[in-house]
N, C-alpha and C. Protein backbone atom coordinates (compact mmCIF):
# COMPACT_ATOMS: atom_id res chain seq x y z
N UNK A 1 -5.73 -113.05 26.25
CA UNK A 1 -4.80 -112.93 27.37
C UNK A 1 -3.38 -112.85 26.84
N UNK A 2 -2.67 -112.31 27.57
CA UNK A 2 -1.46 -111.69 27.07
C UNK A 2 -0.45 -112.72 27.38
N UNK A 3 0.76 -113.77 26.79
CA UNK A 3 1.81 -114.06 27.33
C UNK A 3 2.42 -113.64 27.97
N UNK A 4 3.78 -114.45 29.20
CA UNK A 4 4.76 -113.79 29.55
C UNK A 4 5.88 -112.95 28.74
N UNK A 5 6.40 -112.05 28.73
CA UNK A 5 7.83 -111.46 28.19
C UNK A 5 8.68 -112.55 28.29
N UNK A 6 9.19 -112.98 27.46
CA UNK A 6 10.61 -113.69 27.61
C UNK A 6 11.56 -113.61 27.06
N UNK A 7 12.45 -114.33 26.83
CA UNK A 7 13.62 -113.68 26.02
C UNK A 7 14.38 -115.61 25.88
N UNK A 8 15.20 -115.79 24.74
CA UNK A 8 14.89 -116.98 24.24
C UNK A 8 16.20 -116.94 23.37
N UNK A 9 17.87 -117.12 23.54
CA UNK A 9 18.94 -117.64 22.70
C UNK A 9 18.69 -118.53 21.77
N UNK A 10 19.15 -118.72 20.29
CA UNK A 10 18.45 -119.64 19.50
C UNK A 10 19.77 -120.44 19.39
N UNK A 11 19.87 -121.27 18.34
CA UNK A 11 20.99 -122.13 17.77
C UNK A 11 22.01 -121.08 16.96
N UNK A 12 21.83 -120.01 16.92
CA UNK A 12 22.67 -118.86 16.21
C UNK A 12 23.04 -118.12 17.74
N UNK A 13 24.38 -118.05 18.07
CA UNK A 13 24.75 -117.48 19.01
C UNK A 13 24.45 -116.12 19.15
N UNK A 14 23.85 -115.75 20.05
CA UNK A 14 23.59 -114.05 20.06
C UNK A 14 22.37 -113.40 19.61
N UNK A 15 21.39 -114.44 18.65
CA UNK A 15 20.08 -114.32 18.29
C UNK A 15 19.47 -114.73 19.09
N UNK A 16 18.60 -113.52 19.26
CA UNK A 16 17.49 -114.19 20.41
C UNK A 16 15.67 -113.89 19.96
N UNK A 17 15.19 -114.64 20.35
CA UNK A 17 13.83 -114.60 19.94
C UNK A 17 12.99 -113.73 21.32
N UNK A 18 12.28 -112.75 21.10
CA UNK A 18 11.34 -112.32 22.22
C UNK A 18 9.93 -112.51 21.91
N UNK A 19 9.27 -113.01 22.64
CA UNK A 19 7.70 -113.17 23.03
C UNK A 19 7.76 -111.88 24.00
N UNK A 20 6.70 -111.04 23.85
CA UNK A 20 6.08 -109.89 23.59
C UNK A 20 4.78 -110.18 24.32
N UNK A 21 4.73 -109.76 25.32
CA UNK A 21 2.98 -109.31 25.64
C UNK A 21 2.42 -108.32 25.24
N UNK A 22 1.28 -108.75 24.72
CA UNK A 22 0.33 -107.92 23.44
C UNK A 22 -1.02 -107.68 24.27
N UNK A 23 -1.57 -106.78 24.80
CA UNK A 23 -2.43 -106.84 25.80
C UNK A 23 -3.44 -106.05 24.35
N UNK A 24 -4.87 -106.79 24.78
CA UNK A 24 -5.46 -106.84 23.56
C UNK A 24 -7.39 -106.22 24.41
N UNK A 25 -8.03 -105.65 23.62
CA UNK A 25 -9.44 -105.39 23.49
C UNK A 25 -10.33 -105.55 23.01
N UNK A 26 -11.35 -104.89 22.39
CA UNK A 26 -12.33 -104.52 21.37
C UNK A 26 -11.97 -103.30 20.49
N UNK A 27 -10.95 -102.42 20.88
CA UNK A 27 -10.00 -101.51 20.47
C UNK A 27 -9.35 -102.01 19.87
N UNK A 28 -8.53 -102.83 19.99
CA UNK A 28 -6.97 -103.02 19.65
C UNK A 28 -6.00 -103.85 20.32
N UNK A 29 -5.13 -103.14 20.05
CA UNK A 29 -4.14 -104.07 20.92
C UNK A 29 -3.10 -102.68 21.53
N UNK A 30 -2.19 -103.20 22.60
CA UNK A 30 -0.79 -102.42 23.10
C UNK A 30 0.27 -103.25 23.16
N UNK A 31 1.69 -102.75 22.99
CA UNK A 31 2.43 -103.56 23.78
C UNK A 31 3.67 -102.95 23.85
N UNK A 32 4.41 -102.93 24.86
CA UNK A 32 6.09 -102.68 24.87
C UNK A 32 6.80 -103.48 23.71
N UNK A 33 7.27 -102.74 22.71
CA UNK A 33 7.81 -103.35 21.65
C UNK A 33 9.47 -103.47 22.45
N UNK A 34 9.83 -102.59 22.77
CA UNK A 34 11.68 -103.08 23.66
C UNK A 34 11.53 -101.96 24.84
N UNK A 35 11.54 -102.34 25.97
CA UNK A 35 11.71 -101.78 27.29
C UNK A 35 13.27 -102.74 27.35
N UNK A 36 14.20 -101.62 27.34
CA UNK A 36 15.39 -102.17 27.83
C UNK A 36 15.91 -102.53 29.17
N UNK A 37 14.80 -102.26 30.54
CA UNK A 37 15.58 -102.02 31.38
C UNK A 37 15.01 -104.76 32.16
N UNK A 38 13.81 -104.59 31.19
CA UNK A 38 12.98 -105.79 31.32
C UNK A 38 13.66 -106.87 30.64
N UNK A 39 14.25 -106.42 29.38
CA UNK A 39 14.09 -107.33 28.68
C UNK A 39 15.99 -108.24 28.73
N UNK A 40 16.71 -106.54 29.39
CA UNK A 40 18.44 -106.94 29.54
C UNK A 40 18.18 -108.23 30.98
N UNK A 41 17.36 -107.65 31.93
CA UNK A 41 16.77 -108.36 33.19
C UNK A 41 16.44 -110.26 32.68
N UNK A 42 16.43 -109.74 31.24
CA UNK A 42 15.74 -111.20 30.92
C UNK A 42 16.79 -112.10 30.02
N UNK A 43 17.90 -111.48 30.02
CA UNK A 43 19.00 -111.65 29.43
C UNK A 43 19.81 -111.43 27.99
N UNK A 44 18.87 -110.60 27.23
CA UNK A 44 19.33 -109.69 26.01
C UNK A 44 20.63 -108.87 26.37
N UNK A 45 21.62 -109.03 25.61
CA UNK A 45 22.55 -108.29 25.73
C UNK A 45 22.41 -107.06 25.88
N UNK A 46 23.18 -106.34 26.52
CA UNK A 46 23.20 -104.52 26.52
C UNK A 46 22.92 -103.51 25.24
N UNK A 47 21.50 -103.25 24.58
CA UNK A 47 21.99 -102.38 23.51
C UNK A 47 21.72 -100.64 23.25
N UNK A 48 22.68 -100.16 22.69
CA UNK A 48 22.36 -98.96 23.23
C UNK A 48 21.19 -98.21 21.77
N UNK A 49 20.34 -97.67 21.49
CA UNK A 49 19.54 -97.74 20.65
C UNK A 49 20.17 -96.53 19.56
N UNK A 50 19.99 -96.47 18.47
CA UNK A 50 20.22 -94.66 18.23
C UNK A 50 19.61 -94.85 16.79
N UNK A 51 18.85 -95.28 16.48
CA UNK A 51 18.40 -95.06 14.80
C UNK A 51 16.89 -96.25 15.38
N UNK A 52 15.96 -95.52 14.55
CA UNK A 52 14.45 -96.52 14.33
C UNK A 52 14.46 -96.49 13.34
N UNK A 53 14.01 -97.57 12.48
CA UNK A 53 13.86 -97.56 10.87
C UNK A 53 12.69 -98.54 10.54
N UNK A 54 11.54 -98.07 9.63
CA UNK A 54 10.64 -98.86 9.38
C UNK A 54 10.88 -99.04 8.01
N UNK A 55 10.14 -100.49 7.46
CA UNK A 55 10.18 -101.03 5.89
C UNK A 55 8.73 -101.50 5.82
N UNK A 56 7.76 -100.48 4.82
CA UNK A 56 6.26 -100.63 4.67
C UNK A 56 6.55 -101.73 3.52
N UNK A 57 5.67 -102.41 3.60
CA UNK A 57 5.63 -103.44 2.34
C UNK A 57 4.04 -103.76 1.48
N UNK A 58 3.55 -103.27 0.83
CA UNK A 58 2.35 -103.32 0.45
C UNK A 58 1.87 -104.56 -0.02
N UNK A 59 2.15 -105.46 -0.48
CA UNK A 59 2.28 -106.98 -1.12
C UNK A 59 2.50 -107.74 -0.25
N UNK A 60 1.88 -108.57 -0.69
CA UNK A 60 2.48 -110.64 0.30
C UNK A 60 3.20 -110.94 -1.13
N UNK A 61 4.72 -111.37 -0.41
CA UNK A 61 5.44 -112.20 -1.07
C UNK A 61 6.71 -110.99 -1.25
N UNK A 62 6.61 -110.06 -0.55
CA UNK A 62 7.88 -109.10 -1.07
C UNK A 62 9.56 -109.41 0.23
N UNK A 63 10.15 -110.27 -0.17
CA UNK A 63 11.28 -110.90 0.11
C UNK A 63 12.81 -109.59 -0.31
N UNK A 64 13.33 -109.67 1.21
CA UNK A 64 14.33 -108.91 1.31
C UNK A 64 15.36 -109.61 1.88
N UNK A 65 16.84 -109.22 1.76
CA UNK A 65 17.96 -109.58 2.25
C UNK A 65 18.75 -110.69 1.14
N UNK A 66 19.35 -111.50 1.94
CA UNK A 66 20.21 -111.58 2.91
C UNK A 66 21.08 -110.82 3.19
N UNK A 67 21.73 -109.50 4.46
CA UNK A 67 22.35 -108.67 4.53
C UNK A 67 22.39 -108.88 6.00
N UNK A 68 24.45 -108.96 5.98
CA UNK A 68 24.44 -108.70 7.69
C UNK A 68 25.30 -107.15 7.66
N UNK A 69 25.22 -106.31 8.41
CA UNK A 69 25.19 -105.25 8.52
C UNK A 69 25.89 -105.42 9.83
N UNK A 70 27.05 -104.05 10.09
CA UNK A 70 28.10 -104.68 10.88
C UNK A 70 27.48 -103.32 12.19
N UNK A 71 26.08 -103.97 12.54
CA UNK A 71 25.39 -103.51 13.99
C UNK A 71 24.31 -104.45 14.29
N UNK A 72 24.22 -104.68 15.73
CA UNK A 72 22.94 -104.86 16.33
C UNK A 72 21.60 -104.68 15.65
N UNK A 73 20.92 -105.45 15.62
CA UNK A 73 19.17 -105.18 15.53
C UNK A 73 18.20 -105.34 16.41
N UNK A 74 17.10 -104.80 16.71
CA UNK A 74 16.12 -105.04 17.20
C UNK A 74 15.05 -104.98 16.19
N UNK A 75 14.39 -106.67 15.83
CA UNK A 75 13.40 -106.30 14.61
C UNK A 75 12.16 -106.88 15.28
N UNK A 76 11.13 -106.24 14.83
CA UNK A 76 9.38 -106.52 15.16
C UNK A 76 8.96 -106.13 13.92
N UNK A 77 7.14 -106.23 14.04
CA UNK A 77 6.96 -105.92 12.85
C UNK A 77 5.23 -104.48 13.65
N UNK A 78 4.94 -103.89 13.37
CA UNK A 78 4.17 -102.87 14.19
C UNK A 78 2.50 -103.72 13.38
N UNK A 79 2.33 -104.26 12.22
CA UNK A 79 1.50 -105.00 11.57
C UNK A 79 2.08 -105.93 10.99
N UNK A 80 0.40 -106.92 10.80
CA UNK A 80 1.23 -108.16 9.85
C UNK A 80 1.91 -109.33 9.95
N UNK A 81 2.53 -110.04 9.02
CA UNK A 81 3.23 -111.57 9.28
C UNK A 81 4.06 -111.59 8.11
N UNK A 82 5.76 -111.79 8.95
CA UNK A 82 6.92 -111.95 7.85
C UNK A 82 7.12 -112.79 8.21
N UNK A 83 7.59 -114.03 7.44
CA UNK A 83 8.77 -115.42 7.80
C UNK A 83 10.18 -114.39 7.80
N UNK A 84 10.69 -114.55 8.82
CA UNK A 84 11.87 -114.27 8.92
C UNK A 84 13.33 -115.15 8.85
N UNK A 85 14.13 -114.98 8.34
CA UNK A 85 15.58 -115.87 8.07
C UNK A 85 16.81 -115.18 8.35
N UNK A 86 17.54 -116.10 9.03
CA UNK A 86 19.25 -115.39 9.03
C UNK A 86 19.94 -116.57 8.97
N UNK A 87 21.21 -115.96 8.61
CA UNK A 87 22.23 -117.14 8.03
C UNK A 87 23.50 -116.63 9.27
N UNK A 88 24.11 -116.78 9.80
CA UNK A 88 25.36 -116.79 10.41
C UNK A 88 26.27 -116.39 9.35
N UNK A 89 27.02 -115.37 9.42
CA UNK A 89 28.33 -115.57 8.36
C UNK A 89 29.48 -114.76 9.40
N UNK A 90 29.55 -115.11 10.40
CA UNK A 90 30.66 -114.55 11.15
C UNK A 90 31.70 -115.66 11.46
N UNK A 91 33.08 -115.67 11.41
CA UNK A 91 33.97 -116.74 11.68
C UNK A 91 33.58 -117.28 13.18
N UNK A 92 34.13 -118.71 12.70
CA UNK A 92 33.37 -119.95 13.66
C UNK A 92 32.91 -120.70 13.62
N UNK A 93 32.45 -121.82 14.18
CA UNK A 93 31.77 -122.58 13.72
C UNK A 93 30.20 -123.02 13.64
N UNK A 94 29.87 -122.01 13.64
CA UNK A 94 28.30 -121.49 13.67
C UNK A 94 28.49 -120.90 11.96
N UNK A 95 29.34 -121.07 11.91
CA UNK A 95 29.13 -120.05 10.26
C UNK A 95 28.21 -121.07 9.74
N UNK A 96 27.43 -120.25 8.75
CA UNK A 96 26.48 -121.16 7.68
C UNK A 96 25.28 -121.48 8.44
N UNK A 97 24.80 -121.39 10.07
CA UNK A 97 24.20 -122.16 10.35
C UNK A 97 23.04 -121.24 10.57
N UNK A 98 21.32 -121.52 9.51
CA UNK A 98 20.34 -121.22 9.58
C UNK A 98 19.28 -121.19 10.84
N UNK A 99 18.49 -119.78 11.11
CA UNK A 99 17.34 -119.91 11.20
C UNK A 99 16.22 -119.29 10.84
N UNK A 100 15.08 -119.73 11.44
CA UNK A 100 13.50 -119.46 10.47
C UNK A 100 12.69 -119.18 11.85
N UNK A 101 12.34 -117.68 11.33
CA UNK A 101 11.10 -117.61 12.55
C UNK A 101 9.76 -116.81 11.55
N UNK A 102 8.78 -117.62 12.05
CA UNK A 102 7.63 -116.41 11.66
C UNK A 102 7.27 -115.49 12.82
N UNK A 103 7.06 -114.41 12.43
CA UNK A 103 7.56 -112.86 13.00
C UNK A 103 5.70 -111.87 12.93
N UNK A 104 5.63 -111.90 13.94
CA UNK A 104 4.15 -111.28 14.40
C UNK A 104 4.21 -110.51 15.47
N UNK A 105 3.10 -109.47 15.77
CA UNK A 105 3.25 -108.10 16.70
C UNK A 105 3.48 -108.88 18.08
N UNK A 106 3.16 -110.11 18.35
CA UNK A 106 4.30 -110.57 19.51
C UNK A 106 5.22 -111.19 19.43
N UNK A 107 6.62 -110.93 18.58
CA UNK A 107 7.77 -111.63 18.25
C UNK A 107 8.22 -110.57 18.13
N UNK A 108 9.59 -110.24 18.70
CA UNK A 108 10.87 -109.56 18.18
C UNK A 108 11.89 -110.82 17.99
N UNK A 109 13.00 -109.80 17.25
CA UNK A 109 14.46 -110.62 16.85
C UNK A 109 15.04 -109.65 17.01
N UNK A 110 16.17 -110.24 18.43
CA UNK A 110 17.40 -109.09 18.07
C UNK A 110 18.99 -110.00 17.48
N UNK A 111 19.06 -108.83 16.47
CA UNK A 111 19.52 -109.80 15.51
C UNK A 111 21.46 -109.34 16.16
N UNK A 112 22.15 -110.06 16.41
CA UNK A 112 24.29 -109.28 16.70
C UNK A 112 24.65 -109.17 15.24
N UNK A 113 25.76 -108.71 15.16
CA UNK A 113 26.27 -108.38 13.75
C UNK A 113 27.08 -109.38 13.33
N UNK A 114 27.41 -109.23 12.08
CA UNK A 114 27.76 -110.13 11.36
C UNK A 114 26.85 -111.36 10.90
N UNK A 115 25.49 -111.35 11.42
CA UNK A 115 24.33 -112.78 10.84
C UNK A 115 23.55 -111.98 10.05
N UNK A 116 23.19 -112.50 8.76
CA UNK A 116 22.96 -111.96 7.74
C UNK A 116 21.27 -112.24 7.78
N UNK A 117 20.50 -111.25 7.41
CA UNK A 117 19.07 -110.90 8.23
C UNK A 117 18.22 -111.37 6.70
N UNK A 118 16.92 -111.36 6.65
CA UNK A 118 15.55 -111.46 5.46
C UNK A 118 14.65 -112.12 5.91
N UNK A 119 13.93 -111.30 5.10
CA UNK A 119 12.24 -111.87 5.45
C UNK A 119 11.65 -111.95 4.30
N UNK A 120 10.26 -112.19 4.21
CA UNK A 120 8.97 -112.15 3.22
C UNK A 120 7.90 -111.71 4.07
N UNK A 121 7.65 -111.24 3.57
CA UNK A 121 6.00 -110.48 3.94
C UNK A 121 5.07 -111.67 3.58
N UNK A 122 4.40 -112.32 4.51
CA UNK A 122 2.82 -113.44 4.60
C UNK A 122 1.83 -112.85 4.41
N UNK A 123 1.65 -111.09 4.57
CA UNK A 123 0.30 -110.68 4.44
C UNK A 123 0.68 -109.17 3.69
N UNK A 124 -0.48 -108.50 3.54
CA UNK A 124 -0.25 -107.32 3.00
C UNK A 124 -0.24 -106.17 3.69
N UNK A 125 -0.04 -105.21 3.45
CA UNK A 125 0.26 -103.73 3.91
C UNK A 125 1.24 -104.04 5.43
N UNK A 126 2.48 -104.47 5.66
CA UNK A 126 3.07 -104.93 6.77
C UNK A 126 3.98 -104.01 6.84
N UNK A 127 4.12 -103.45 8.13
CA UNK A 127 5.43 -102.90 8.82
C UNK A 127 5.98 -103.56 9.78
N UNK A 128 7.18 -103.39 8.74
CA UNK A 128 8.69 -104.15 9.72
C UNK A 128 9.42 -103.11 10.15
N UNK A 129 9.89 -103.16 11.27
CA UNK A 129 10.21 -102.08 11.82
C UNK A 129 11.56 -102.71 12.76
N UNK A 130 12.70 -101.95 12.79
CA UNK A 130 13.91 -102.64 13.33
C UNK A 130 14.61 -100.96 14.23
N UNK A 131 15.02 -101.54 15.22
CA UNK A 131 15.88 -100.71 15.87
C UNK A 131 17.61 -101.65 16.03
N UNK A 132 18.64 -100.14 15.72
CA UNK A 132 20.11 -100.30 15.62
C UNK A 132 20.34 -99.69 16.16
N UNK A 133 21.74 -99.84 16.38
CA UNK A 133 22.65 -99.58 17.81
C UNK A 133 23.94 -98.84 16.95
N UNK A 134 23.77 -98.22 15.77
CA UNK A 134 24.79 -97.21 14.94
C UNK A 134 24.30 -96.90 13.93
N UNK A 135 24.24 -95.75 13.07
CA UNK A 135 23.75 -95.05 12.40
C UNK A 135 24.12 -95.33 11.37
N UNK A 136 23.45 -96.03 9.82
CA UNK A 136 23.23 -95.97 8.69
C UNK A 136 24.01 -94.64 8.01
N UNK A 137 25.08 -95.17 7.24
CA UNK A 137 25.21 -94.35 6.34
C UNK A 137 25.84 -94.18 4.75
N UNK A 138 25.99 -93.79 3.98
CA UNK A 138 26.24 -94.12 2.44
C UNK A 138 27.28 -95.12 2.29
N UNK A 139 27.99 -95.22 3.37
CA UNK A 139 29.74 -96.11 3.08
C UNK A 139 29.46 -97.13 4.05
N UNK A 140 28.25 -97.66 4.50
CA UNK A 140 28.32 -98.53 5.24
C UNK A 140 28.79 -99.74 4.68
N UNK A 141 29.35 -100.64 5.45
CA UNK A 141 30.12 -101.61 4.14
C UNK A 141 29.13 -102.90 5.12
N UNK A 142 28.33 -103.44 3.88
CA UNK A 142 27.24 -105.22 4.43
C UNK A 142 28.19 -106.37 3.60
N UNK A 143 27.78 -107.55 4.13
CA UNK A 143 28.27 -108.89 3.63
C UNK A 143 26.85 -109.15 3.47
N UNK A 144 26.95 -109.65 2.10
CA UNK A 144 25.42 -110.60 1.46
C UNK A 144 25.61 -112.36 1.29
N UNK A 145 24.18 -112.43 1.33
CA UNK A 145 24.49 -114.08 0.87
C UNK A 145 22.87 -114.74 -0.03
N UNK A 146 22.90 -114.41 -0.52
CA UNK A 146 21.72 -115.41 -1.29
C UNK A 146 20.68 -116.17 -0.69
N UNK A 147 19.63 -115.10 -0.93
CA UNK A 147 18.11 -115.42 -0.48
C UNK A 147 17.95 -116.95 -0.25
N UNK A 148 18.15 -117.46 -2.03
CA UNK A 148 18.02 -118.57 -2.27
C UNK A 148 18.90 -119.80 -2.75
N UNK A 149 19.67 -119.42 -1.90
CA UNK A 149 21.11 -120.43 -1.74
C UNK A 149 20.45 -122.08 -1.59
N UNK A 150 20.38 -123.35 -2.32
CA UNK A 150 20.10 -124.40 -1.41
C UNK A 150 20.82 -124.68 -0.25
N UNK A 151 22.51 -123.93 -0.33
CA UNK A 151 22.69 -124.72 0.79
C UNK A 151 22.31 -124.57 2.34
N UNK A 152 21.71 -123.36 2.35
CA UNK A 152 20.96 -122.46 3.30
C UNK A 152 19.67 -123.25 3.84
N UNK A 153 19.06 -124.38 2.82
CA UNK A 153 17.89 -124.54 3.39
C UNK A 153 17.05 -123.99 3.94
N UNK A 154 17.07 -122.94 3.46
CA UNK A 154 15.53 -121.91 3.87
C UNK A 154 14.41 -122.44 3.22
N UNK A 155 13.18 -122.39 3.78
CA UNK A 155 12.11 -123.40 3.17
C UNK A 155 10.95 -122.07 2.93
N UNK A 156 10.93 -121.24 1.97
CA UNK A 156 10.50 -119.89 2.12
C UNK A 156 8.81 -120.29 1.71
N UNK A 157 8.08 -119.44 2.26
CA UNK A 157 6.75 -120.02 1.88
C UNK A 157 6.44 -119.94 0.70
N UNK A 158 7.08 -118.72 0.03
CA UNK A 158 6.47 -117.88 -1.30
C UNK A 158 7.72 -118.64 -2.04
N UNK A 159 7.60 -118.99 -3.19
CA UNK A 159 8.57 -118.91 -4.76
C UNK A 159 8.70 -118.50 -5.76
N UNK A 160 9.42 -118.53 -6.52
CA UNK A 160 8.98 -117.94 -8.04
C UNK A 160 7.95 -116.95 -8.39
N UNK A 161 7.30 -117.10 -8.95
CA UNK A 161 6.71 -115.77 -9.37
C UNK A 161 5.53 -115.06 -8.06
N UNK A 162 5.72 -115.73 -7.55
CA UNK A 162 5.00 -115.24 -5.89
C UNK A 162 5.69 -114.24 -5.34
N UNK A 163 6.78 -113.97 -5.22
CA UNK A 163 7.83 -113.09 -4.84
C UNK A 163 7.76 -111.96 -5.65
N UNK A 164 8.26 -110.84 -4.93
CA UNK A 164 9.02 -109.66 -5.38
C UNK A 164 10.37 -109.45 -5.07
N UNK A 165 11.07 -109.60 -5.37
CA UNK A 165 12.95 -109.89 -4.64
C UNK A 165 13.44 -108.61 -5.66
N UNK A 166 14.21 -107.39 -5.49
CA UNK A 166 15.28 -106.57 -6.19
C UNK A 166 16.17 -107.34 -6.77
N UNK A 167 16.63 -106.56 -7.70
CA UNK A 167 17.74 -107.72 -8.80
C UNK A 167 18.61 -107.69 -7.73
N UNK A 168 19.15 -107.17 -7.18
CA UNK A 168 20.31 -106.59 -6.39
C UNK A 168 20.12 -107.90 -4.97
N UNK A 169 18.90 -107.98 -4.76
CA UNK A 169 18.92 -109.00 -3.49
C UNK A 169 18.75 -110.58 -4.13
N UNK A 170 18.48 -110.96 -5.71
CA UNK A 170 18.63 -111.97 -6.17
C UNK A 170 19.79 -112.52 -6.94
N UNK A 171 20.57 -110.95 -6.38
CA UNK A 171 22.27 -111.71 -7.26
C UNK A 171 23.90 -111.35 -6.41
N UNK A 172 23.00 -111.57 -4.87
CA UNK A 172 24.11 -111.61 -3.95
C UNK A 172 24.82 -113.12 -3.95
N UNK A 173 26.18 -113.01 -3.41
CA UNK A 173 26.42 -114.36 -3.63
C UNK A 173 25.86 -115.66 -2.94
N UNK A 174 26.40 -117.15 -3.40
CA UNK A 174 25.89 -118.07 -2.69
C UNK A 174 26.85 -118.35 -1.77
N UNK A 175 26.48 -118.96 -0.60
CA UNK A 175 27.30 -118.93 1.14
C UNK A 175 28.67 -119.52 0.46
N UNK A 176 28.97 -120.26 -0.23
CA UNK A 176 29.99 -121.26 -0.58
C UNK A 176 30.85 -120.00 -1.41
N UNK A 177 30.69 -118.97 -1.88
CA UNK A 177 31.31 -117.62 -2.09
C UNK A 177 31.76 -116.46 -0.90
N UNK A 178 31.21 -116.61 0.20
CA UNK A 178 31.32 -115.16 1.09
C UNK A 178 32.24 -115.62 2.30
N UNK A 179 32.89 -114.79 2.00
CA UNK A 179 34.16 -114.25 3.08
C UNK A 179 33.38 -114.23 4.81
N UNK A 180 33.79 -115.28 5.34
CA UNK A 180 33.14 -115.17 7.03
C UNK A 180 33.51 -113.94 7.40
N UNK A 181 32.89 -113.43 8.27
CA UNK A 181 33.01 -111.54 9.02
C UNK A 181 33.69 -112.06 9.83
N UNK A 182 34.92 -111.25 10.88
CA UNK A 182 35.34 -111.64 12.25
C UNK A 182 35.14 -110.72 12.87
N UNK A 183 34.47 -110.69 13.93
CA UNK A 183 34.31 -109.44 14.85
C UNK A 183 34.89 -109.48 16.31
């Protein structure tokens, strides 16, 4: 049986968690991944969509981010199970302040800009799949912050050699280094 749709503000201002009805069979499954006209009704901010972007991940344990990117997200995953994490790094006093969701074909995150986004893949062959509200392009300018910052307290399932992390996403700085965003 399928949950209600809801829509759910977290302790990060502007992040919101969606529960997803997943109407399910002997087939499969369906579900409205973002009907905008339901989900604004349910109190998601206004977003206007213009780019889909998927990230296939073949491995459990392949860990991406921390990157806030100066647009809107809408993230799900179309298969699979990511722990998901964001850090706040926008001026205020929410800066610094963590959360942790595990992220399944009934969970979205729509993520506002300036909170710095990552996940890990829990299972294998997973698509994460995110919709933005401005178009990706070579000069886009992100603020990073370190996967594995302690002061972040992210409690990641996978460690050390369990992981796949890019050098590039294991030598962003730590929060006690990065310039708050103001938007």
């Amino acid at each position: 049986m399928a949950k209600d749709l809801s829509v759910t503000e977290t302790v990060i201002p502007g992040l919101y968690i969606i529960n997803l009805a997943v109407h399910g069979d002997s087939r499969g499954w369906f579900k409205e991944n973002y009907q905008k006209e339901k989900l604004e009704a349910l109190g998601l901010p206004k977003f206007e969509v213009v780019q889909n972007n998927f990230s296939y991940n073949e491995e459990v344990g392949v860990t991406r981010g921390l990157h806030a990117e100066p647009w809107e997200k809408y993230i799900s995953v179309a298969n699979g199970k990511v722990y998901g994490a964001w850090v706040d790094i926008r001026t205020g006093s929410s800066f610094g302040q963590t959360l942790t969701v595990e992220i399944t074909p009934d969970i979205g995150v729509f993520v506002p800009r300036g909170v710095a986004n990552g996940y890990q893949t829990l299972e294998t062959n997973v698509t994460y799949t995110y919709l933005v509200n401005a178009h990706w392009s070579p000069e886009t300018s992100y603020t990073f912050v370190n996967l594995f910052d302690p002061a972040l307290g992210i409690d990641w399932p996978l460690t050390g050699d369990k992981t796949i992390v890019s050098e590039k996403d294991q030598n962003h700085p730590l929060l006690a280094d990065v310039t708050a965003i103001k938007f």
